[in-house]
N, C-alpha and C. Protein backbone atom coordinates (compact mmCIF):
# COMPACT_ATOMS: atom_id res chain seq x y z
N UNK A 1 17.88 188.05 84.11
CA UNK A 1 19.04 187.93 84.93
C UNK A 1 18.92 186.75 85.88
N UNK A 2 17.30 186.66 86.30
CA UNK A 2 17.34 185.30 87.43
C UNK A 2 17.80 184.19 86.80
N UNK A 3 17.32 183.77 85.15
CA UNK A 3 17.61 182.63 84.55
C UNK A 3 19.24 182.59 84.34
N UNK A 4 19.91 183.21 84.37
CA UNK A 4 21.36 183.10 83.87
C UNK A 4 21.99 182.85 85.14
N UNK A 5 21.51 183.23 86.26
CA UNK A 5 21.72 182.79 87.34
C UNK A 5 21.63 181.24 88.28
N UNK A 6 20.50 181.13 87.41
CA UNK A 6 19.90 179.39 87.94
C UNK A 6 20.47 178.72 87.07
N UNK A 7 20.94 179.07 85.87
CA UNK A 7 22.09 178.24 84.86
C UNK A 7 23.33 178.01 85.50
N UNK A 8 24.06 179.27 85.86
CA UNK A 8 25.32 179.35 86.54
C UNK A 8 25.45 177.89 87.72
N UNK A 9 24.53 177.99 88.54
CA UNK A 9 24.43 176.95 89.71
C UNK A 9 24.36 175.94 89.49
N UNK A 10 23.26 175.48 88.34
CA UNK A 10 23.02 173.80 87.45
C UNK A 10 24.57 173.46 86.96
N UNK A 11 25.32 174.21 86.04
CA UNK A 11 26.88 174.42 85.62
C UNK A 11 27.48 173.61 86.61
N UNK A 12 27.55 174.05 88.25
CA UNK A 12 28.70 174.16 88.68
C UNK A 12 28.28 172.62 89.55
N UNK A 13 27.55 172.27 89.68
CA UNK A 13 26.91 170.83 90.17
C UNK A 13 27.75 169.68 89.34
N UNK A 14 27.84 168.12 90.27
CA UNK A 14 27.94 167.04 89.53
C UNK A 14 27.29 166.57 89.23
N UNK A 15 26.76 165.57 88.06
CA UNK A 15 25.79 164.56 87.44
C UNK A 15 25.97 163.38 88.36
N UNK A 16 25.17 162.52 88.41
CA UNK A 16 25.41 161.59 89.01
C UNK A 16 26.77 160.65 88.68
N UNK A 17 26.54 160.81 87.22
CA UNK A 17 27.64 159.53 86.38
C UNK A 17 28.38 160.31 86.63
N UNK A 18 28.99 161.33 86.80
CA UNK A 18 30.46 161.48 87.24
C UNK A 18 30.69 161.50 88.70
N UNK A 19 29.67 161.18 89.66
CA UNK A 19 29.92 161.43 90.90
C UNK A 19 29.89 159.80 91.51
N UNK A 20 29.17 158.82 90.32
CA UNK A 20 30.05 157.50 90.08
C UNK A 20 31.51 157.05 89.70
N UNK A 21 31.76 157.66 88.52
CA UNK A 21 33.19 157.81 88.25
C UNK A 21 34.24 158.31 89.01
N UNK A 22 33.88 159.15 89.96
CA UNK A 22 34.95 159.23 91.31
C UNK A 22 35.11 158.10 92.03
N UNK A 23 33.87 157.95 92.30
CA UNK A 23 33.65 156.53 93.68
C UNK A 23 34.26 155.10 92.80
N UNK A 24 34.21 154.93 91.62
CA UNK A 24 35.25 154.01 91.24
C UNK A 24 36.81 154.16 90.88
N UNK A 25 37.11 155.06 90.67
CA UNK A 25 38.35 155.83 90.40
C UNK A 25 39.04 155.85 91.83
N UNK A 26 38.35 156.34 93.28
CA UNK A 26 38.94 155.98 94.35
C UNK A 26 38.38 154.81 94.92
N UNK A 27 37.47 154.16 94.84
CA UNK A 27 37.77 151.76 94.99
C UNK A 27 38.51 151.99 94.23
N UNK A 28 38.71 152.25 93.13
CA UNK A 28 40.25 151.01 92.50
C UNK A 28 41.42 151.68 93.21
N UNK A 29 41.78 152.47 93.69
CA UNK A 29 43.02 153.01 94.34
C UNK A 29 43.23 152.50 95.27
N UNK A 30 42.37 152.53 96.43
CA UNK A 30 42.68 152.39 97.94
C UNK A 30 42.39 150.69 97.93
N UNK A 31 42.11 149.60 96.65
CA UNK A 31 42.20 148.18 95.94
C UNK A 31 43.70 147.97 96.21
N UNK A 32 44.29 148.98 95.21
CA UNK A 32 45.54 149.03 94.91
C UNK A 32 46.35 148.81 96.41
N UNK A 33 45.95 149.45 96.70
CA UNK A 33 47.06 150.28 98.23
C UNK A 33 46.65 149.31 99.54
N UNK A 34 45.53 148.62 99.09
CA UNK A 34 45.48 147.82 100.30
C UNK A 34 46.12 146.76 100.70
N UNK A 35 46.98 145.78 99.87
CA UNK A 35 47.79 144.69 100.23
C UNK A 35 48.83 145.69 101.24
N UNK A 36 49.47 147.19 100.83
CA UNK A 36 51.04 147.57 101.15
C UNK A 36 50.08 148.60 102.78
N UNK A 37 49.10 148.37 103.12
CA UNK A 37 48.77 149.21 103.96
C UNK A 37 48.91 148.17 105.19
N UNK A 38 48.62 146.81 104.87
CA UNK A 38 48.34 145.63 105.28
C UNK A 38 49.77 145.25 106.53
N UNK A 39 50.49 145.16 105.32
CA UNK A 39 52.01 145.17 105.50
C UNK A 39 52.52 146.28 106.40
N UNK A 40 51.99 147.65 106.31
CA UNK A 40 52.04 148.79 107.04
C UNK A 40 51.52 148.34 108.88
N UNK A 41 50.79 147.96 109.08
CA UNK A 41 49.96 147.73 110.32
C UNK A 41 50.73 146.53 111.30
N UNK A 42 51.25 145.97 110.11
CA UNK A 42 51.57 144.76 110.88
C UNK A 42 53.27 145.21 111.70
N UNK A 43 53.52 145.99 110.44
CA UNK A 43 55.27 146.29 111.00
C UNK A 43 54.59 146.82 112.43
N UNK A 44 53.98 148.18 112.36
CA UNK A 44 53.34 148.85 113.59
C UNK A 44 53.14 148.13 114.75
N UNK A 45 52.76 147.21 114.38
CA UNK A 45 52.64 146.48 115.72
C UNK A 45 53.56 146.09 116.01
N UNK A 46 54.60 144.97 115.24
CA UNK A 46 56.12 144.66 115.31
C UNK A 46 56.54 145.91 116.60
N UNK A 47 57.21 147.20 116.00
CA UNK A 47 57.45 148.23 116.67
C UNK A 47 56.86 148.27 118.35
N UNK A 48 55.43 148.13 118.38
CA UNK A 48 55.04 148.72 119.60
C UNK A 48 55.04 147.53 120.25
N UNK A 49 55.13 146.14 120.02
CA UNK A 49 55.54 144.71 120.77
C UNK A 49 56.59 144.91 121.53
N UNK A 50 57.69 145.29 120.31
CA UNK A 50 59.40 145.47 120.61
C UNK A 50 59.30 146.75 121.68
N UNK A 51 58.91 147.81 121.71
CA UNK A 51 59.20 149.29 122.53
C UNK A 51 58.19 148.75 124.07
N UNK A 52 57.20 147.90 123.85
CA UNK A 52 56.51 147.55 125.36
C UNK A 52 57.50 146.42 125.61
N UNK A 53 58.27 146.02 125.47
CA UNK A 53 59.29 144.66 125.89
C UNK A 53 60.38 145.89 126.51
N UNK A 54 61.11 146.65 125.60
CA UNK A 54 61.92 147.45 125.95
C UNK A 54 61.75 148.35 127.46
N UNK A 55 60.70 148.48 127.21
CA UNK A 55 60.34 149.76 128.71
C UNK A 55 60.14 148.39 130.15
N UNK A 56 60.09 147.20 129.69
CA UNK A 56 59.63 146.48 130.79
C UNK A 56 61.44 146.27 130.95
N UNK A 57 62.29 145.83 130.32
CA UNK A 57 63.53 145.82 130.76
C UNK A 57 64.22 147.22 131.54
N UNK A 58 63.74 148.66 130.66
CA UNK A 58 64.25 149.40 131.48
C UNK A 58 64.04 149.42 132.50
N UNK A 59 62.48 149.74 133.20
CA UNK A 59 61.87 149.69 134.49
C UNK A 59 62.29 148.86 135.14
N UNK A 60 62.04 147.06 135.03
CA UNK A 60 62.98 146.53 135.99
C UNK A 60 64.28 146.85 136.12
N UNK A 61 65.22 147.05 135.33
CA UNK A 61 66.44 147.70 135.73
C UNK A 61 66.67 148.75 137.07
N UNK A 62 66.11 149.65 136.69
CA UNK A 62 65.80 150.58 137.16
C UNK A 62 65.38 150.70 138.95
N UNK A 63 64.12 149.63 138.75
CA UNK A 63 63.62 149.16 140.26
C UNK A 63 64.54 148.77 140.64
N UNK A 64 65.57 147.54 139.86
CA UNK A 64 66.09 146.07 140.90
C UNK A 64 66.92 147.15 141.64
N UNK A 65 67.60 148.21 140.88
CA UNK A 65 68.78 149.37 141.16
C UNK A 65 68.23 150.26 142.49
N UNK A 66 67.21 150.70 142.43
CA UNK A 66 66.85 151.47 143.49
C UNK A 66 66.38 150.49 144.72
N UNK A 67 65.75 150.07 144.40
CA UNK A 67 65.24 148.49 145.34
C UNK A 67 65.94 147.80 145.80
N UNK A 68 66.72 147.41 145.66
CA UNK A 68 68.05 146.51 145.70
C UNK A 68 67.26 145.28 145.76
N UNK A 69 66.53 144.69 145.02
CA UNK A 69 66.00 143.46 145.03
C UNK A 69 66.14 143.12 143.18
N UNK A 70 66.03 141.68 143.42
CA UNK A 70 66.25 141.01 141.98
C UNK A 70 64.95 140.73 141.66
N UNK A 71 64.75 141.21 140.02
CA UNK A 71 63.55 141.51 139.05
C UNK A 71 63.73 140.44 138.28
N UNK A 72 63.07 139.89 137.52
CA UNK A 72 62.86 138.96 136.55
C UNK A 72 61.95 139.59 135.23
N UNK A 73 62.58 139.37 134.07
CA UNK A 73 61.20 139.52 132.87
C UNK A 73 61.35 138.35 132.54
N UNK A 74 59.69 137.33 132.71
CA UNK A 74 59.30 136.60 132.60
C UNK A 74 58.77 136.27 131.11
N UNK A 75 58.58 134.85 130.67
CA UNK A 75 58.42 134.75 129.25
C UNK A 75 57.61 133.43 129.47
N UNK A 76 56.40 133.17 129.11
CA UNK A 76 55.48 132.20 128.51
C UNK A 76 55.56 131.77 126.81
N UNK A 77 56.10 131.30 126.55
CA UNK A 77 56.20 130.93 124.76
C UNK A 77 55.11 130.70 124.72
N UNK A 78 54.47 129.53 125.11
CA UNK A 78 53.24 129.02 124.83
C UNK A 78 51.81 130.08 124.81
N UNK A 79 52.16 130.91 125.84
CA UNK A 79 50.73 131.82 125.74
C UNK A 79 51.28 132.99 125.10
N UNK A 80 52.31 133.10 124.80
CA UNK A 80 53.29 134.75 124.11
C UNK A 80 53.02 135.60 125.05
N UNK A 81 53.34 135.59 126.24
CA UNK A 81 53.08 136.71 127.14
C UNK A 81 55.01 137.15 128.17
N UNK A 82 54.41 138.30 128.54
CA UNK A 82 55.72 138.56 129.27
C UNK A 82 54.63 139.65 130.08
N UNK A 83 55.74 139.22 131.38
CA UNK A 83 55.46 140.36 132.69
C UNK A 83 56.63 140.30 133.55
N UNK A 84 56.46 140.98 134.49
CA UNK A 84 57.66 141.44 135.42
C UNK A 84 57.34 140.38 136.72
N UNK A 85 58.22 140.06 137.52
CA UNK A 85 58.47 139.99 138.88
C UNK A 85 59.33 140.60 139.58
N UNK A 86 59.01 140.39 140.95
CA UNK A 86 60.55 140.78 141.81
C UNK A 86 60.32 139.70 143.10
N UNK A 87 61.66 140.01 143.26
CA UNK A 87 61.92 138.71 144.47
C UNK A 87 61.69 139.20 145.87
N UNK A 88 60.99 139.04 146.61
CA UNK A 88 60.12 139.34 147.85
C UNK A 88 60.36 138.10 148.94
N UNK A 89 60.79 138.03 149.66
CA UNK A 89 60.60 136.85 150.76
C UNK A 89 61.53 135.82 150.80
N UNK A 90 62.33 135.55 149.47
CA UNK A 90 62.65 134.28 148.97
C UNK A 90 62.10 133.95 147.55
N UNK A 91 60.75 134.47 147.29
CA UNK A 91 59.64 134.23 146.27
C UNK A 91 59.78 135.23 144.99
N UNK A 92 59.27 135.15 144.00
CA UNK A 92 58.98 136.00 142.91
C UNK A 92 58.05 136.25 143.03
N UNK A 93 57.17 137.55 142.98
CA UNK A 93 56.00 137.94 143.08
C UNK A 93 55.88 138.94 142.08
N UNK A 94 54.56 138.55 141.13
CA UNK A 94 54.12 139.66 140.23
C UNK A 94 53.83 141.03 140.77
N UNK A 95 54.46 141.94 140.06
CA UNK A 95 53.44 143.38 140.81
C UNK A 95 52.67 143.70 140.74
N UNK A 96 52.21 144.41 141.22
CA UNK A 96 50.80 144.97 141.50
C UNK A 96 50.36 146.23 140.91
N UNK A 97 51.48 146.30 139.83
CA UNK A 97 51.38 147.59 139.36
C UNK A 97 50.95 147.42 137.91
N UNK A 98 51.18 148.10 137.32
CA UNK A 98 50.79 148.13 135.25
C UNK A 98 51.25 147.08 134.77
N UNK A 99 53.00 147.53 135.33
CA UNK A 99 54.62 146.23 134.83
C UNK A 99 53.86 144.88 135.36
N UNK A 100 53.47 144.82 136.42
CA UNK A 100 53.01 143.09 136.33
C UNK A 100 52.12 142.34 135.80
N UNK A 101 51.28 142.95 135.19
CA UNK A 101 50.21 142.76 134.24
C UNK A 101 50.77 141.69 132.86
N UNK A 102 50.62 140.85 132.58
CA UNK A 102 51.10 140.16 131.24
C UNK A 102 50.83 140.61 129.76
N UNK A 103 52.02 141.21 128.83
CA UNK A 103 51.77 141.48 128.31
C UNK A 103 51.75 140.33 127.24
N UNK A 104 50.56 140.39 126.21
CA UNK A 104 50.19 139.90 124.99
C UNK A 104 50.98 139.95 123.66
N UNK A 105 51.70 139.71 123.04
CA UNK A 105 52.67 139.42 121.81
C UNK A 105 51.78 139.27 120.67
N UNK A 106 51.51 140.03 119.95
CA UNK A 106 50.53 139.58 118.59
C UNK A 106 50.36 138.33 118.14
N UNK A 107 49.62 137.88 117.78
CA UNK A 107 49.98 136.54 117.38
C UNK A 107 50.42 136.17 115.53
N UNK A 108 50.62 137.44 115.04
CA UNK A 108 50.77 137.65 113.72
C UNK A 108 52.47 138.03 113.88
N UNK A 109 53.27 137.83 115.07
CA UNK A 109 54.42 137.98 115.31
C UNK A 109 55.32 136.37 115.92
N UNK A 110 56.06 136.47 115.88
CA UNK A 110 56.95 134.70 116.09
C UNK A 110 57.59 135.60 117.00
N UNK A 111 57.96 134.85 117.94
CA UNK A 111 59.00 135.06 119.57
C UNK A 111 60.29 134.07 119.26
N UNK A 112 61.40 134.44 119.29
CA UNK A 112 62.45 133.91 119.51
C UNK A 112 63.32 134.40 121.06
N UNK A 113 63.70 133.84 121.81
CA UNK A 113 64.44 134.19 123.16
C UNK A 113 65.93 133.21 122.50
N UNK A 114 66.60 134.30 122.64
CA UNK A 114 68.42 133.56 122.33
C UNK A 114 68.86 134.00 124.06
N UNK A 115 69.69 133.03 124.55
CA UNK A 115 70.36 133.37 125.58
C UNK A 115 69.52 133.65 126.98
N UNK A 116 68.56 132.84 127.03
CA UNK A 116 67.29 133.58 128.21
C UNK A 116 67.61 132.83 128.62
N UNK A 117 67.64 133.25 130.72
CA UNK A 117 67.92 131.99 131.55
C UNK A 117 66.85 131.02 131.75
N UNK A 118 67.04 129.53 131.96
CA UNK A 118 65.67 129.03 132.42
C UNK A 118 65.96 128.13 133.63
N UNK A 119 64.89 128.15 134.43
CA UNK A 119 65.08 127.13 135.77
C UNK A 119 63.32 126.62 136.53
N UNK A 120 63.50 125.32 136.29
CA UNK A 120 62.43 124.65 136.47
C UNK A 120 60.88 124.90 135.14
N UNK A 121 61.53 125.12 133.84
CA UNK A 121 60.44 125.32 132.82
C UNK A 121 60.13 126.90 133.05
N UNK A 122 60.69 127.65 133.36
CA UNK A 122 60.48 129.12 133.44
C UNK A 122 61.52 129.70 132.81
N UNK A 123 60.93 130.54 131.99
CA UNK A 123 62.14 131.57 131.08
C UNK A 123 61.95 133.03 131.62
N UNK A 124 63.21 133.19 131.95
CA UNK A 124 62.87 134.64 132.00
C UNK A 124 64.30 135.44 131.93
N UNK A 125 64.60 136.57 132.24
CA UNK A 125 66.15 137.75 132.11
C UNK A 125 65.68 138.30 133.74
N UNK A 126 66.97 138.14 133.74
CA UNK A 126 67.55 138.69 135.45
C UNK A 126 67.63 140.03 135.66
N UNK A 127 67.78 140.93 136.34
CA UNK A 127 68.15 141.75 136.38
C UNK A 127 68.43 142.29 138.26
N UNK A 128 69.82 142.70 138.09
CA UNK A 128 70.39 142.55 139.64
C UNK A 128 70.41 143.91 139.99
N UNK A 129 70.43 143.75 142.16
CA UNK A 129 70.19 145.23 142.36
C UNK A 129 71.65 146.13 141.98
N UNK A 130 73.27 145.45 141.10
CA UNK A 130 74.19 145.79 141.13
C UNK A 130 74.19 146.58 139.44
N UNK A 131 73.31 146.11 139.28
CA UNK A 131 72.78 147.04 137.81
C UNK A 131 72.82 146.10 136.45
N UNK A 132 73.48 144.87 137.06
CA UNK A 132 73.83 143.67 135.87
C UNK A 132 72.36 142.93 135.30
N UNK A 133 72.61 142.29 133.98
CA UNK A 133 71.31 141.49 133.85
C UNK A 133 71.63 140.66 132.67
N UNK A 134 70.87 139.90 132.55
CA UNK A 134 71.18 138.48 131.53
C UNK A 134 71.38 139.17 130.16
N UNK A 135 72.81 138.85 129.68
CA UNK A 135 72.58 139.29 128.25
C UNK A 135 71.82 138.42 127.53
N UNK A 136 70.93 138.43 126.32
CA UNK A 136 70.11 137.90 125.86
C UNK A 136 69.67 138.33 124.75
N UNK A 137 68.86 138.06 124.00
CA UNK A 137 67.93 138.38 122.67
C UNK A 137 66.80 138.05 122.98
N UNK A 138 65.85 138.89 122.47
CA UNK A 138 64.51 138.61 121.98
C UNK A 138 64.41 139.62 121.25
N UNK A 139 63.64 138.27 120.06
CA UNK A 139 63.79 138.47 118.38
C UNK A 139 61.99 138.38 117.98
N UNK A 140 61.70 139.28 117.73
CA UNK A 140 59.95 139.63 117.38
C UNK A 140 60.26 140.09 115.45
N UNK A 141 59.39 138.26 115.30
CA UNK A 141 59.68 138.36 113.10
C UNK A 141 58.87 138.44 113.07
N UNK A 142 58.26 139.26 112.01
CA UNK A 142 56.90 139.78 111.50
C UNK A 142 56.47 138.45 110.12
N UNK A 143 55.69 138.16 109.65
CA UNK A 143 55.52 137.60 108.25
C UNK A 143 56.36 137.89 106.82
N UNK A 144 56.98 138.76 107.16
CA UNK A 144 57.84 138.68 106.01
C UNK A 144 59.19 138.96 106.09
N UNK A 145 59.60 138.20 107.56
CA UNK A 145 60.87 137.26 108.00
C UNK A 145 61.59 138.50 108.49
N UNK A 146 61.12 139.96 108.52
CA UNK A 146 61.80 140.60 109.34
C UNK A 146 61.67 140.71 110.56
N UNK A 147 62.97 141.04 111.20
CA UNK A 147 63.00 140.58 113.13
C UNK A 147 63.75 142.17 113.23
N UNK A 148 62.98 142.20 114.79
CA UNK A 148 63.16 143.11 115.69
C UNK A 148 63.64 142.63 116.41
N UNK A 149 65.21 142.64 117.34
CA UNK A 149 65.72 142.28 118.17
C UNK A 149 65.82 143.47 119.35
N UNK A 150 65.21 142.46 120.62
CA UNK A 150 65.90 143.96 122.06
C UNK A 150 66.59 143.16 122.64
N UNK A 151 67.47 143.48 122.32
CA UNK A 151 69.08 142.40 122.57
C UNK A 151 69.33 143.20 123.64
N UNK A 152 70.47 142.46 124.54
CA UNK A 152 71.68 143.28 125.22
C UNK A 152 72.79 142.61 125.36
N UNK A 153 73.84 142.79 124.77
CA UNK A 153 75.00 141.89 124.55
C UNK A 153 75.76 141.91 125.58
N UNK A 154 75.81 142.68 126.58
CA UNK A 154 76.91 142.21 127.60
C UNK A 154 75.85 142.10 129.02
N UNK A 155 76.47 141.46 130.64
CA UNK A 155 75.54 141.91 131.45
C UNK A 155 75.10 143.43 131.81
N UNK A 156 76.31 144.18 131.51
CA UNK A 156 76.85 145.55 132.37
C UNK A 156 76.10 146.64 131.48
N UNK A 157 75.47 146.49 129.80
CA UNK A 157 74.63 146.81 129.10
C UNK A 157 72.97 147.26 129.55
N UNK A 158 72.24 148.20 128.28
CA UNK A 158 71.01 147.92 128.49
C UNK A 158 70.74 147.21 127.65
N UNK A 159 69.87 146.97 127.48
CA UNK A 159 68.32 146.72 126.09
C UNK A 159 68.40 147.91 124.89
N UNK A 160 68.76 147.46 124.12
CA UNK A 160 67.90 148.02 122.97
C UNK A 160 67.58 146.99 121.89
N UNK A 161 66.81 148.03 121.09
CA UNK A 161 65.91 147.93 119.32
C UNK A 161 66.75 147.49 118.60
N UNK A 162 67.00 146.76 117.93
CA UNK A 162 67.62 147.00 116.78
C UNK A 162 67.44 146.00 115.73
N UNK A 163 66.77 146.61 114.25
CA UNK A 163 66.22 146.19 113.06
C UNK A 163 67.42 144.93 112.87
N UNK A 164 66.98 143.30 112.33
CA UNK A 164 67.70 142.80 111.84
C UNK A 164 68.15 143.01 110.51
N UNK A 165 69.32 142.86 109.87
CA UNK A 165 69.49 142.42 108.48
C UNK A 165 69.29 141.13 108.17
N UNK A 166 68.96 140.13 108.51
CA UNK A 166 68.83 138.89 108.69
C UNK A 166 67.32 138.64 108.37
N UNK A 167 66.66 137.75 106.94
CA UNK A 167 65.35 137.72 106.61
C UNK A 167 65.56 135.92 107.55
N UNK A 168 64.36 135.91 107.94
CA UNK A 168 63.84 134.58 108.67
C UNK A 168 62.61 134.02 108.22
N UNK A 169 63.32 133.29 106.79
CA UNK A 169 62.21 133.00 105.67
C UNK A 169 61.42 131.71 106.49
N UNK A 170 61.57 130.98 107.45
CA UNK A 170 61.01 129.87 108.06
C UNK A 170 59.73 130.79 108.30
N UNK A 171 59.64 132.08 108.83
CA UNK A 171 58.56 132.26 108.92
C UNK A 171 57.58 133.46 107.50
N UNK A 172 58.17 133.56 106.57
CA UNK A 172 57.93 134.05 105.74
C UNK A 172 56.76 133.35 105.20
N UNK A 173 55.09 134.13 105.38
CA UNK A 173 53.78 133.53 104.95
C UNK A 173 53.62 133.93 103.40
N UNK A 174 53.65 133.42 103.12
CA UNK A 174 53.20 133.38 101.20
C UNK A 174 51.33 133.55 101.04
């Protein structure tokens, strides 16, 4: 009875060569799946670029409104960064809080600003303590020419998301 027993257990074991034949059977899969996972990560980021741009427009909104002082979202093309100000003294002053911190733009993403005010080589969107603010675009294209726009088309508007239909093959990487 012990031997039919120590058979049963040898039975139910893998051989090595088939416990090879898995481990190539899943490399060639996750081979397969890795260009479209690639593509997966990058939109992701797209998304969370566009939704940290978005919350910096609401919040200043929000402040200039309770504050009654005028906010700025600021824009560096050259370094891809954005942060907040507010107007203090006469002056713009970064805050001192999270919002004034500069945020970083992937660099696997292209920045377009349509309609952004500029004065003295500074870009940035207004936002007043009367609740108004620069209508504008900013357009975040990923490599395969799709754009995320957080537009706001009128002043009296907010900010939002919204997916282009529009491919922007100039930046489409092959």
């Amino acid at each position: 009875m012990s031997t039919s027993w120590r058979q049963q257990e040898t039975d139910r074991g893998m051989t090595l060569l088939e416990l090879i034949l898995v481990m190539v059977i899943l490399s060639t899969v996750l081979a397969m799946a890795a260009p479209s996972l690639r593509g997966f990560f990058t939109s992701r980021r797209g998304d969370d670029a566009a939704a940290q741009i978005l919350a910096l427009t609401q919040f200043a909104r929000s402040q200039a409104v309770s504050e009654g002082i005028i906010y700025r979202l600021n824009f560096d093309t050259q370094e891809r960064t954005c942060w907040l100000t507010a107007q203090k003294s006469g002056t713009y002053e970064r805050l001192q809080t999270g919002f004034g911190k500069a945020f970083t733009i992937p660099k696997d993403l292209a920045l377009e600003l349509e309609d952004i005010q500029q004065e003295d080589r500074k870009t940035f969107v207004v936002f007043t303590p009367y609740g108004t603010v620069t209508a504008a675009t900013i357009r975040l294209i990923d490599r395969r020419g799709r754009a995320l726009e957080i537009a706001c088309p009128t002043v009296t508007e907010v900010f939002s998301i919204v997916e282009s239909d529009q491919i922007y093959t100039k930046y489409v990487s092959r």
